[in-house]
PDB file of N, CA and C in Angstrom:
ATOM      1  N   UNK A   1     -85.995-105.064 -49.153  1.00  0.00           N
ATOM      2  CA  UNK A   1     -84.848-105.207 -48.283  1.00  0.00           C
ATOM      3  C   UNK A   1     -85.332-105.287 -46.840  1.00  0.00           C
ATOM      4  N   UNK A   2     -84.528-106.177 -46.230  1.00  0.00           N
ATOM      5  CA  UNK A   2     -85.393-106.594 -44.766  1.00  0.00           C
ATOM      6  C   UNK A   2     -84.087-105.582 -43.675  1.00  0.00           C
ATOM      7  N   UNK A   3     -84.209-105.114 -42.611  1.00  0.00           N
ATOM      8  CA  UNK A   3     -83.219-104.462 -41.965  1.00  0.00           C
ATOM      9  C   UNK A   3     -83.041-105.696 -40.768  1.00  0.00           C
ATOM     10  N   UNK A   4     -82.082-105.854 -40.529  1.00  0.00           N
ATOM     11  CA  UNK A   4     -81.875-106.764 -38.987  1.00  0.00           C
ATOM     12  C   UNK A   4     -81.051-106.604 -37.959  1.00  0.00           C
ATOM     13  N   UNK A   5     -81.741-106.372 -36.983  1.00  0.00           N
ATOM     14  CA  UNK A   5     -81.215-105.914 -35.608  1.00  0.00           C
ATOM     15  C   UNK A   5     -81.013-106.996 -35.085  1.00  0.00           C
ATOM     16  N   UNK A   6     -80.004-106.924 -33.908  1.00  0.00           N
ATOM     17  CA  UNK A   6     -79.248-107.732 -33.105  1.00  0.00           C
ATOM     18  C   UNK A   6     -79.947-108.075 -32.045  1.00  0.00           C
ATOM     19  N   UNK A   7     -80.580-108.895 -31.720  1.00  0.00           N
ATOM     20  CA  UNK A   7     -81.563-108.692 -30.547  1.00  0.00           C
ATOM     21  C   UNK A   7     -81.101-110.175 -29.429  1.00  0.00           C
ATOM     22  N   UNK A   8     -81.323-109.988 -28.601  1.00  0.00           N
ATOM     23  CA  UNK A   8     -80.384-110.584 -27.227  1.00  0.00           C
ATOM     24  C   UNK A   8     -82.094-112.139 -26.722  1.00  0.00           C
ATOM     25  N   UNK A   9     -81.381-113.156 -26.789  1.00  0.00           N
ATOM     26  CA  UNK A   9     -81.750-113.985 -26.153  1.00  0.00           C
ATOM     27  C   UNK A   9     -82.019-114.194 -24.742  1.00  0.00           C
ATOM     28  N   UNK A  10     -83.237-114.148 -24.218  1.00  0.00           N
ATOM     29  CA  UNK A  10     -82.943-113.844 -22.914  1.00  0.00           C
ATOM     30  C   UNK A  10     -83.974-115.323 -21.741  1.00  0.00           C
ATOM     31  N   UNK A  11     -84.296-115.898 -22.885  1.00  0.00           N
ATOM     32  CA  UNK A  11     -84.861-117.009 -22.179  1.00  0.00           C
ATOM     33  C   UNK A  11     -84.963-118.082 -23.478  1.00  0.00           C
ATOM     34  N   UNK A  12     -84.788-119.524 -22.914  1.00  0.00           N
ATOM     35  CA  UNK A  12     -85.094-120.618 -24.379  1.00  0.00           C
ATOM     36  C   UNK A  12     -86.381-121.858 -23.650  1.00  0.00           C
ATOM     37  N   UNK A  13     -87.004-121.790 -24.084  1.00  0.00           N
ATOM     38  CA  UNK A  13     -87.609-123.472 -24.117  1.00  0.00           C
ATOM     39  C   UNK A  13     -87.892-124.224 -25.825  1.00  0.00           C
ATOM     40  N   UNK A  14     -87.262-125.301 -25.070  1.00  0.00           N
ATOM     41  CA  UNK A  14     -87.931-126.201 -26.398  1.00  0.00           C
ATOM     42  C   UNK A  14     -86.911-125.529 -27.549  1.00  0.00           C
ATOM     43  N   UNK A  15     -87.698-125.377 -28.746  1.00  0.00           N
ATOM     44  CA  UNK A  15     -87.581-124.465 -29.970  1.00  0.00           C
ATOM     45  C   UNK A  15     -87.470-123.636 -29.958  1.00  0.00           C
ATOM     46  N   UNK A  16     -88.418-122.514 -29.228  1.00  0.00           N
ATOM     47  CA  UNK A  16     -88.587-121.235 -28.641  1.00  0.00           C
ATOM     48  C   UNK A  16     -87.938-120.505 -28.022  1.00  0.00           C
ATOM     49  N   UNK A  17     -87.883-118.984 -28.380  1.00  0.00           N
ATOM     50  CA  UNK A  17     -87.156-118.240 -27.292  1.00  0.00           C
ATOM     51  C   UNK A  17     -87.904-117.051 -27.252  1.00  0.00           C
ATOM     52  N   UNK A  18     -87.415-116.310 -26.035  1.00  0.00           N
ATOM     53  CA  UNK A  18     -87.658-115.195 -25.995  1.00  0.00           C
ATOM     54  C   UNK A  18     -86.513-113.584 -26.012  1.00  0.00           C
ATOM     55  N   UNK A  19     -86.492-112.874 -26.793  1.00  0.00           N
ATOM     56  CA  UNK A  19     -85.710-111.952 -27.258  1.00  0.00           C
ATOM     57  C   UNK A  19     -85.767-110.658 -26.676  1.00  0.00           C
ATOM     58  N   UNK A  20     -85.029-109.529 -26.723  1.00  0.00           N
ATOM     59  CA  UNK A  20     -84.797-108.332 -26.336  1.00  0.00           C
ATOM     60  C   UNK A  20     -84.659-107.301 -27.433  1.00  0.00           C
ATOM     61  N   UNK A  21     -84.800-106.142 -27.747  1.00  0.00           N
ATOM     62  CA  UNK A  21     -84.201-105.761 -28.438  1.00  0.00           C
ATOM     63  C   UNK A  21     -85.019-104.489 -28.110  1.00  0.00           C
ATOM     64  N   UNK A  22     -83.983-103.695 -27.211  1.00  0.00           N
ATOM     65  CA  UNK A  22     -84.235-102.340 -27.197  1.00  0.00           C
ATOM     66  C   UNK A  22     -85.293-102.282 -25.973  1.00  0.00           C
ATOM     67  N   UNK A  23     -85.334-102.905 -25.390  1.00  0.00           N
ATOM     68  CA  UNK A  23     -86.634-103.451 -24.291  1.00  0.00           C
ATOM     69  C   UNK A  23     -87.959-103.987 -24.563  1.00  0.00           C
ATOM     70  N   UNK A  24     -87.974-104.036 -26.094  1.00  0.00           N
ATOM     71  CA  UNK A  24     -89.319-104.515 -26.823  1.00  0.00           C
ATOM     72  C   UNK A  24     -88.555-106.193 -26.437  1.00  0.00           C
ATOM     73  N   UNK A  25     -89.677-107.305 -26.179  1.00  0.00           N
ATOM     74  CA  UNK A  25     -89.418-108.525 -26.059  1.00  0.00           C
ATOM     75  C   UNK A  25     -90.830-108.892 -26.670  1.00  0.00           C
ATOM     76  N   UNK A  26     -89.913-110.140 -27.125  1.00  0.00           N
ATOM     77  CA  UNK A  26     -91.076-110.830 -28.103  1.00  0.00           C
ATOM     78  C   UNK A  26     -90.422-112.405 -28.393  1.00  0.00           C
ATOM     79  N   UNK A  27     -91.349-113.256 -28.784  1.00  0.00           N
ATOM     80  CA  UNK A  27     -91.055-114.709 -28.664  1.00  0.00           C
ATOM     81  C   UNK A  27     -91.182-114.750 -29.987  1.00  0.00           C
ATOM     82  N   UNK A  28     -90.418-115.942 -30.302  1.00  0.00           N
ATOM     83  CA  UNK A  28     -89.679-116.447 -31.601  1.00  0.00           C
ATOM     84  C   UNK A  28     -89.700-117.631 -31.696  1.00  0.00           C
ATOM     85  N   UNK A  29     -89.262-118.199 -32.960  1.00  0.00           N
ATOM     86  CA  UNK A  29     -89.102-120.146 -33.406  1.00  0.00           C
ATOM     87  C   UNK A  29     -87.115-119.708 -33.393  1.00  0.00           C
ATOM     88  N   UNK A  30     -86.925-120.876 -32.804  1.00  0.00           N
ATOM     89  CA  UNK A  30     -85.438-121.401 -32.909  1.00  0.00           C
ATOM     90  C   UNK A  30     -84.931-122.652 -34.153  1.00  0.00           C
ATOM     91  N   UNK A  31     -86.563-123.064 -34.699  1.00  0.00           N
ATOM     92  CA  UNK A  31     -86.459-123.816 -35.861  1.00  0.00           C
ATOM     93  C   UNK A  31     -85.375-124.035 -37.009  1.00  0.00           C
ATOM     94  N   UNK A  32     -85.132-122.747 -37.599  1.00  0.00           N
ATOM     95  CA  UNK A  32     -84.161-122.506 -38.661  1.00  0.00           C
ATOM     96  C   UNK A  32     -82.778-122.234 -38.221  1.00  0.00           C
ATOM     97  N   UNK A  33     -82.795-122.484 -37.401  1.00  0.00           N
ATOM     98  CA  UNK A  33     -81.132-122.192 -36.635  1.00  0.00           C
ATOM     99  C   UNK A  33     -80.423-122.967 -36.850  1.00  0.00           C
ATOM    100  N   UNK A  34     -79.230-123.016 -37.499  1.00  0.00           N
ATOM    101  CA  UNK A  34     -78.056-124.071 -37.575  1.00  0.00           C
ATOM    102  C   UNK A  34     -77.165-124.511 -35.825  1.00  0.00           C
ATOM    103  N   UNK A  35     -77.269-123.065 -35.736  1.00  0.00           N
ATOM    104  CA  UNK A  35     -76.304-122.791 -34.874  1.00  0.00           C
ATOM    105  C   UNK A  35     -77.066-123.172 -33.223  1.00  0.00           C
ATOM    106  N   UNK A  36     -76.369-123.625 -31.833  1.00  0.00           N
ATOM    107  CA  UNK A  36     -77.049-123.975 -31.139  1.00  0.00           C
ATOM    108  C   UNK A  36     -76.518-122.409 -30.638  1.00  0.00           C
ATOM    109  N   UNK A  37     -77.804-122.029 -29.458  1.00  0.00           N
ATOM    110  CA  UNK A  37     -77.714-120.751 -29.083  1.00  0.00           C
ATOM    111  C   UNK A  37     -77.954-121.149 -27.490  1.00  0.00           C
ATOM    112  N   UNK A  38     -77.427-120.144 -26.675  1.00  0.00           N
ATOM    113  CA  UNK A  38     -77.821-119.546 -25.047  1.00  0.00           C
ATOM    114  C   UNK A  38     -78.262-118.805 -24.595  1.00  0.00           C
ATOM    115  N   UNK A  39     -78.963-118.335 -23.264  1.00  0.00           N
ATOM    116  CA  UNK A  39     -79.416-117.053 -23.104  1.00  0.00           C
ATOM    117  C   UNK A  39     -78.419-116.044 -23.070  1.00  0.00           C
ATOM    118  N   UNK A  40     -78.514-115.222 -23.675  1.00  0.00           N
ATOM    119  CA  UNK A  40     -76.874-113.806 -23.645  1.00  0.00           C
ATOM    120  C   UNK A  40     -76.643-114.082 -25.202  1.00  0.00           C
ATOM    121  N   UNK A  41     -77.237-115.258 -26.005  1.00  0.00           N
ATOM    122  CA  UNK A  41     -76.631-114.590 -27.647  1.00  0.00           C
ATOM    123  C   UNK A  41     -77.191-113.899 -28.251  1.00  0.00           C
ATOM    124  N   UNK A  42     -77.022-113.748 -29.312  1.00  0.00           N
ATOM    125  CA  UNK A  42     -77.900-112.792 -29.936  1.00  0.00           C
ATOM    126  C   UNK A  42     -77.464-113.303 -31.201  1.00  0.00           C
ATOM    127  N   UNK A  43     -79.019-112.990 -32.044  1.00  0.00           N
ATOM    128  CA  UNK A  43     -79.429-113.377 -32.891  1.00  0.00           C
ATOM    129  C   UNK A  43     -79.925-112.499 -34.010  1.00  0.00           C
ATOM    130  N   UNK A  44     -80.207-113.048 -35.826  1.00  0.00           N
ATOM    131  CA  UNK A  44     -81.210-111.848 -36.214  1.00  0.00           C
ATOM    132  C   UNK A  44     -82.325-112.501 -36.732  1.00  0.00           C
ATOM    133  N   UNK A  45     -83.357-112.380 -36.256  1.00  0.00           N
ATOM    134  CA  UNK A  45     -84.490-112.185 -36.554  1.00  0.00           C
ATOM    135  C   UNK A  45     -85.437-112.259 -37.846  1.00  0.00           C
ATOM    136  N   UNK A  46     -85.819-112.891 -38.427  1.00  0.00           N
ATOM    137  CA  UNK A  46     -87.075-112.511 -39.779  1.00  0.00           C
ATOM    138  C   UNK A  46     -88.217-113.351 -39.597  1.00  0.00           C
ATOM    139  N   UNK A  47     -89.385-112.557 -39.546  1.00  0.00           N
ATOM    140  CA  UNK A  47     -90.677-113.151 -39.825  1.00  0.00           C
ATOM    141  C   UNK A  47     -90.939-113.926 -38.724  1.00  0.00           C
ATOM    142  N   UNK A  48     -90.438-113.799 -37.440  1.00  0.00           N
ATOM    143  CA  UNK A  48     -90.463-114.754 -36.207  1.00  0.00           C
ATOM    144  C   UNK A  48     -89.269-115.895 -36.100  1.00  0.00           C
ATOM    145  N   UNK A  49     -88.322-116.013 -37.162  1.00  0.00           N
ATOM    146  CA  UNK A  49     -87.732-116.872 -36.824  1.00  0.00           C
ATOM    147  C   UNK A  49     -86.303-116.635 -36.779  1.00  0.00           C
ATOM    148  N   UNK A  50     -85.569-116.988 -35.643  1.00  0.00           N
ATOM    149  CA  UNK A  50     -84.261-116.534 -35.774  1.00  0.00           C
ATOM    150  C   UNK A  50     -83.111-117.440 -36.644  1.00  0.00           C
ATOM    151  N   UNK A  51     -83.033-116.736 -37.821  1.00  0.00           N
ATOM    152  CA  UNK A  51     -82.137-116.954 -38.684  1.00  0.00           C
ATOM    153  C   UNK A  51     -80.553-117.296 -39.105  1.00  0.00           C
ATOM    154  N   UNK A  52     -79.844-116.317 -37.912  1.00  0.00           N
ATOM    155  CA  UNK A  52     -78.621-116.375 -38.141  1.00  0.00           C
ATOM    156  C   UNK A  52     -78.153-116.011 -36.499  1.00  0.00           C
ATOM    157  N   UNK A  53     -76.732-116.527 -36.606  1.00  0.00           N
ATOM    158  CA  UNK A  53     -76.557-116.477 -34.781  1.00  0.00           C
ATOM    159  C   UNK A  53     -75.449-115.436 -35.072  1.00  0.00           C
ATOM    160  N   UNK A  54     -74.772-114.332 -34.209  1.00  0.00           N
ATOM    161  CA  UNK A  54     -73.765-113.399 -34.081  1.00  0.00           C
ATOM    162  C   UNK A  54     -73.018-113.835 -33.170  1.00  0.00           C
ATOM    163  N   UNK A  55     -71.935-112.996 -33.525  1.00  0.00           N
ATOM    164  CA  UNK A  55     -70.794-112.762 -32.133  1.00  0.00           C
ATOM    165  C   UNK A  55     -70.937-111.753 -31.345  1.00  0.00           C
ATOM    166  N   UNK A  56     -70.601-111.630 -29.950  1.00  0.00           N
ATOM    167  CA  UNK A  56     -71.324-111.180 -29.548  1.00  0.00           C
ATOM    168  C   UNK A  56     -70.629-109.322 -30.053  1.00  0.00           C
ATOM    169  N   UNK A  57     -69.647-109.431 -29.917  1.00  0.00           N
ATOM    170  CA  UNK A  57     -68.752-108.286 -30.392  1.00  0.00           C
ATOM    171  C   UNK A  57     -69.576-107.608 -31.523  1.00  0.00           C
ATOM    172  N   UNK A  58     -69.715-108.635 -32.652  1.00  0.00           N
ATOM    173  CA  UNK A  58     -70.243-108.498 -33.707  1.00  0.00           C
ATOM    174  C   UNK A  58     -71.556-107.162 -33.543  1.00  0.00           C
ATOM    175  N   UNK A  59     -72.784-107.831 -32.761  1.00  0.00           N
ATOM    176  CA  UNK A  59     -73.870-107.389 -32.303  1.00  0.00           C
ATOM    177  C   UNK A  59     -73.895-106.367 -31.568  1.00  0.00           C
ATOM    178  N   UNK A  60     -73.060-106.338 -30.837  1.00  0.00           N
ATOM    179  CA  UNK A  60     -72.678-104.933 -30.037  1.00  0.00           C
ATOM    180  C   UNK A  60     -72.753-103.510 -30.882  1.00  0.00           C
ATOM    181  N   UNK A  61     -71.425-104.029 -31.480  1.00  0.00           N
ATOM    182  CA  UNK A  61     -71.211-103.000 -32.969  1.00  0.00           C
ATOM    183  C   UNK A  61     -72.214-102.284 -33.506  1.00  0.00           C
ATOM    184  N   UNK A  62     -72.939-103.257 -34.017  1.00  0.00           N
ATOM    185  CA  UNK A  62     -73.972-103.292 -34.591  1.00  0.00           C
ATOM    186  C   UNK A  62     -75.080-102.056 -34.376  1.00  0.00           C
ATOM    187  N   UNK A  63     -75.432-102.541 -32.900  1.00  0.00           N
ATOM    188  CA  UNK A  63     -76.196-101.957 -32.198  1.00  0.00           C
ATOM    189  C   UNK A  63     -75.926-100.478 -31.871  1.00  0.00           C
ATOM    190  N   UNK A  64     -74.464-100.481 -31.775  1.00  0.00           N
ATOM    191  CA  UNK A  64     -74.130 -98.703 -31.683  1.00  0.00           C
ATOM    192  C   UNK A  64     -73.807 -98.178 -32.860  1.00  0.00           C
ATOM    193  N   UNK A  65     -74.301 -98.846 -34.072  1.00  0.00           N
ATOM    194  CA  UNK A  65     -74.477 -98.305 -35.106  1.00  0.00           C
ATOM    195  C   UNK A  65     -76.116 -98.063 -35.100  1.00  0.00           C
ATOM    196  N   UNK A  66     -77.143 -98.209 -35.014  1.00  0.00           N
ATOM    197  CA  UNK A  66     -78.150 -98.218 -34.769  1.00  0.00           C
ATOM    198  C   UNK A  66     -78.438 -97.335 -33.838  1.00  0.00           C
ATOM    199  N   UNK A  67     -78.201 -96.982 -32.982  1.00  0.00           N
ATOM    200  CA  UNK A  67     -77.862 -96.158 -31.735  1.00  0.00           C
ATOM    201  C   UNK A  67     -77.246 -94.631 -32.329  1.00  0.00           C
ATOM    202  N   UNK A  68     -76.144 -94.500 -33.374  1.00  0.00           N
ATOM    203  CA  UNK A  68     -76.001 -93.258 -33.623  1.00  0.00           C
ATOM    204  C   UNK A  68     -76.779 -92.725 -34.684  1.00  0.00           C
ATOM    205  N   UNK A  69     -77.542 -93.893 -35.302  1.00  0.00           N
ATOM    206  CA  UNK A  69     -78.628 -93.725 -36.266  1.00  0.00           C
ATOM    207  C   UNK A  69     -80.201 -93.092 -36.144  1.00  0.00           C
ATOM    208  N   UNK A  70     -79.932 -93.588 -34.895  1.00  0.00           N
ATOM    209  CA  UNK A  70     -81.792 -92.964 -34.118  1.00  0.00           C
ATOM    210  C   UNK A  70     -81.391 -92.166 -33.331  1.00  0.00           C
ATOM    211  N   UNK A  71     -80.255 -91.787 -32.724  1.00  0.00           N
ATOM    212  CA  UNK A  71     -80.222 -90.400 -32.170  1.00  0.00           C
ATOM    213  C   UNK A  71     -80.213 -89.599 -33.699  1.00  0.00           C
ATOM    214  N   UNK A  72     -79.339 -89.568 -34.299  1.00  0.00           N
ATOM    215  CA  UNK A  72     -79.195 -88.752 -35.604  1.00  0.00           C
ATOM    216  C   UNK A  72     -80.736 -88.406 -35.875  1.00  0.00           C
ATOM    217  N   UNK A  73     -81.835 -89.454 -36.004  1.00  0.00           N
ATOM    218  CA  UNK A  73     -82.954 -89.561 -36.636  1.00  0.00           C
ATOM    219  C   UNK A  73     -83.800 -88.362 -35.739  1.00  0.00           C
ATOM    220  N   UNK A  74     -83.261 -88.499 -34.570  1.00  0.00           N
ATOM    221  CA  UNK A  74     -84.017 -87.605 -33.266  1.00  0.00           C
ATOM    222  C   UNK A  74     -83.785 -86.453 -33.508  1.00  0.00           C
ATOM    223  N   UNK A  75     -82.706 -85.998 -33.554  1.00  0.00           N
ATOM    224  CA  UNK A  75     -82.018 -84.441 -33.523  1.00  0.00           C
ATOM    225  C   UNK A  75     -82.747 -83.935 -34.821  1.00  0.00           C
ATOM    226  N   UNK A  76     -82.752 -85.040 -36.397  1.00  0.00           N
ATOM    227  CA  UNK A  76     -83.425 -84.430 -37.351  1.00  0.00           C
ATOM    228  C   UNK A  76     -84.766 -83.682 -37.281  1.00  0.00           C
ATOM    229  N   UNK A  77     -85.515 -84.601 -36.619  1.00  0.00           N
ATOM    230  CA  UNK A  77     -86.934 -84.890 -36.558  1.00  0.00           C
ATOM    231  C   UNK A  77     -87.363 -83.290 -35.277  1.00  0.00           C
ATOM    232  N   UNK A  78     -86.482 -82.955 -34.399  1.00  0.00           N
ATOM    233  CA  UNK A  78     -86.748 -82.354 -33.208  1.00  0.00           C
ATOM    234  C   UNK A  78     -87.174 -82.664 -32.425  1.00  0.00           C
ATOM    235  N   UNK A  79     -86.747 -84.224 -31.873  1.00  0.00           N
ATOM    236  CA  UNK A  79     -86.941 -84.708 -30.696  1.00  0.00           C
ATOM    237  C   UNK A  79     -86.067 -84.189 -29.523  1.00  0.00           C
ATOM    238  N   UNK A  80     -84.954 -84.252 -29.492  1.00  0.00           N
ATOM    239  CA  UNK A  80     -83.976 -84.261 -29.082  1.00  0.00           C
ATOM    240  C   UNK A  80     -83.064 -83.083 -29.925  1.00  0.00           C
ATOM    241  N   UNK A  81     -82.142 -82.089 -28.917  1.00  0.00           N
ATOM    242  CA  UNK A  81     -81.353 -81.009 -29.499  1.00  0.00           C
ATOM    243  C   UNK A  81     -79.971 -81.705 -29.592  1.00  0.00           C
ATOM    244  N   UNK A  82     -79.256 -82.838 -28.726  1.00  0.00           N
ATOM    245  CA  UNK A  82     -78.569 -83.224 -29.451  1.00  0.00           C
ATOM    246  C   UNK A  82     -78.260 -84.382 -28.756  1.00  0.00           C
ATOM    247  N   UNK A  83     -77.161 -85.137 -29.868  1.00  0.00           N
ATOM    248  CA  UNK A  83     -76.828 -87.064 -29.507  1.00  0.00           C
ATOM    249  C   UNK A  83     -76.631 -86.977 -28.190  1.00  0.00           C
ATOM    250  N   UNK A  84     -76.549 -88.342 -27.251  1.00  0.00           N
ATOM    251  CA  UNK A  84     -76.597 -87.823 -25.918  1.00  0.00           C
ATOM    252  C   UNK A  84     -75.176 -89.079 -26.178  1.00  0.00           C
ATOM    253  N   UNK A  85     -74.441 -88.704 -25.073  1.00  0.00           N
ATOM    254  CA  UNK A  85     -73.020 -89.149 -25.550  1.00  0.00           C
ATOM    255  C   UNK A  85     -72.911 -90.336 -23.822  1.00  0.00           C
ATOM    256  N   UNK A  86     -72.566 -91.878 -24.714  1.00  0.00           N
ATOM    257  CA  UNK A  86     -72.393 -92.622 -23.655  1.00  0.00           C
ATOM    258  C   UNK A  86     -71.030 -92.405 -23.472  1.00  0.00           C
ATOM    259  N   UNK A  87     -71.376 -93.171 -21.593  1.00  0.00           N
ATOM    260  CA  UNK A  87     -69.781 -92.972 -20.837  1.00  0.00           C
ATOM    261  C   UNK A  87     -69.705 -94.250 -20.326  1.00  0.00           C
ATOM    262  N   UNK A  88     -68.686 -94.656 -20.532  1.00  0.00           N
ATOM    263  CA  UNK A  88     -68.225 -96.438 -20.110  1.00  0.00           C
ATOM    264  C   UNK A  88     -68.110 -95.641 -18.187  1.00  0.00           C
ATOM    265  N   UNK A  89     -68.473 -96.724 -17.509  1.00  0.00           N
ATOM    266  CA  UNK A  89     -68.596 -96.879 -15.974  1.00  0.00           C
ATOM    267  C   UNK A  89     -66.929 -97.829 -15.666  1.00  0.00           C
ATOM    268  N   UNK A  90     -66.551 -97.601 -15.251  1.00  0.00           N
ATOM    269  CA  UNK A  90     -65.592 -98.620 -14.421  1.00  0.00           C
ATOM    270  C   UNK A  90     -65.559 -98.690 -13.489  1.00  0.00           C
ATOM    271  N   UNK A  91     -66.269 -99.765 -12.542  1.00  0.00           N
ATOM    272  CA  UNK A  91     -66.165-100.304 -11.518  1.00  0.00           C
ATOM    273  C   UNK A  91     -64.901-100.847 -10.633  1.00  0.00           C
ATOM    274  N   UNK A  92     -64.492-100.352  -9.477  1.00  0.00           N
ATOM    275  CA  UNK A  92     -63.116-100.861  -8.734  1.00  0.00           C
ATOM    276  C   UNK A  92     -63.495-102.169  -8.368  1.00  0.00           C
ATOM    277  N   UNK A  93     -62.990-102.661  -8.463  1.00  0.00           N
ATOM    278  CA  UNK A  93     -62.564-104.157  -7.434  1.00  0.00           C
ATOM    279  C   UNK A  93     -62.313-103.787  -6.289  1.00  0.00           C
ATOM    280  N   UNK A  94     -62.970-104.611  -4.978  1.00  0.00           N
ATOM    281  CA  UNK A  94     -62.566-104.469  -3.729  1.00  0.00           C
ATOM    282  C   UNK A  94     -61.340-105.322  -3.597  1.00  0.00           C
ATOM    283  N   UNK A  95     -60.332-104.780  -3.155  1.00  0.00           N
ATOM    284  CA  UNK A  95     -59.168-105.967  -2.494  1.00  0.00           C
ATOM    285  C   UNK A  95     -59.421-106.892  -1.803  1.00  0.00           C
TER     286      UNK A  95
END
């Protein structure tokens, strides 16, 4: 069983791109892609080649599922005493 993370497009040439995921970046084939992609999509990943394209909603999700998974993994392990809890920012608009 292969696991696949959502990992963020953050540059394209050619065929090629380059990806994000978690701040690890690493370059890839755009070869097997049906789907045409931009920098900001996100994609999943196997064996170097990005396979399948997401929404971005989709990937988000995703990712904070993954996110309560490796904190969980932390607190087990005794990295960390406990989940560290995100807070959405809202920014004002100037008039």
């Amino acid at each position: 069983m292969c696991l696949g993370i959502p990992s963020k497009i953050i540059s394209i040439e050619d065929s090629r791109a380059k990806i994000d995921v978690y701040g690890a970046q690493r370059d890839i084939s755009l070869m097997l892609l049906e789907d045409q992609v931009k920098i900001g999509d996100y994609v999943i990943v196997h064996a170097g080649f990005a396979i399948q394209k997401l929404q971005e909603d989709v990937a988000k999700e995703t990712l904070g599922y993954f996110d309560q998974y490796l904190q969980a993994l932390a607190v087990e392990e005794g990295m960390i005493e406990q989940p560290v809890k995100k807070t959405k920012t809202r920014v004002k608009k100037k008039n």
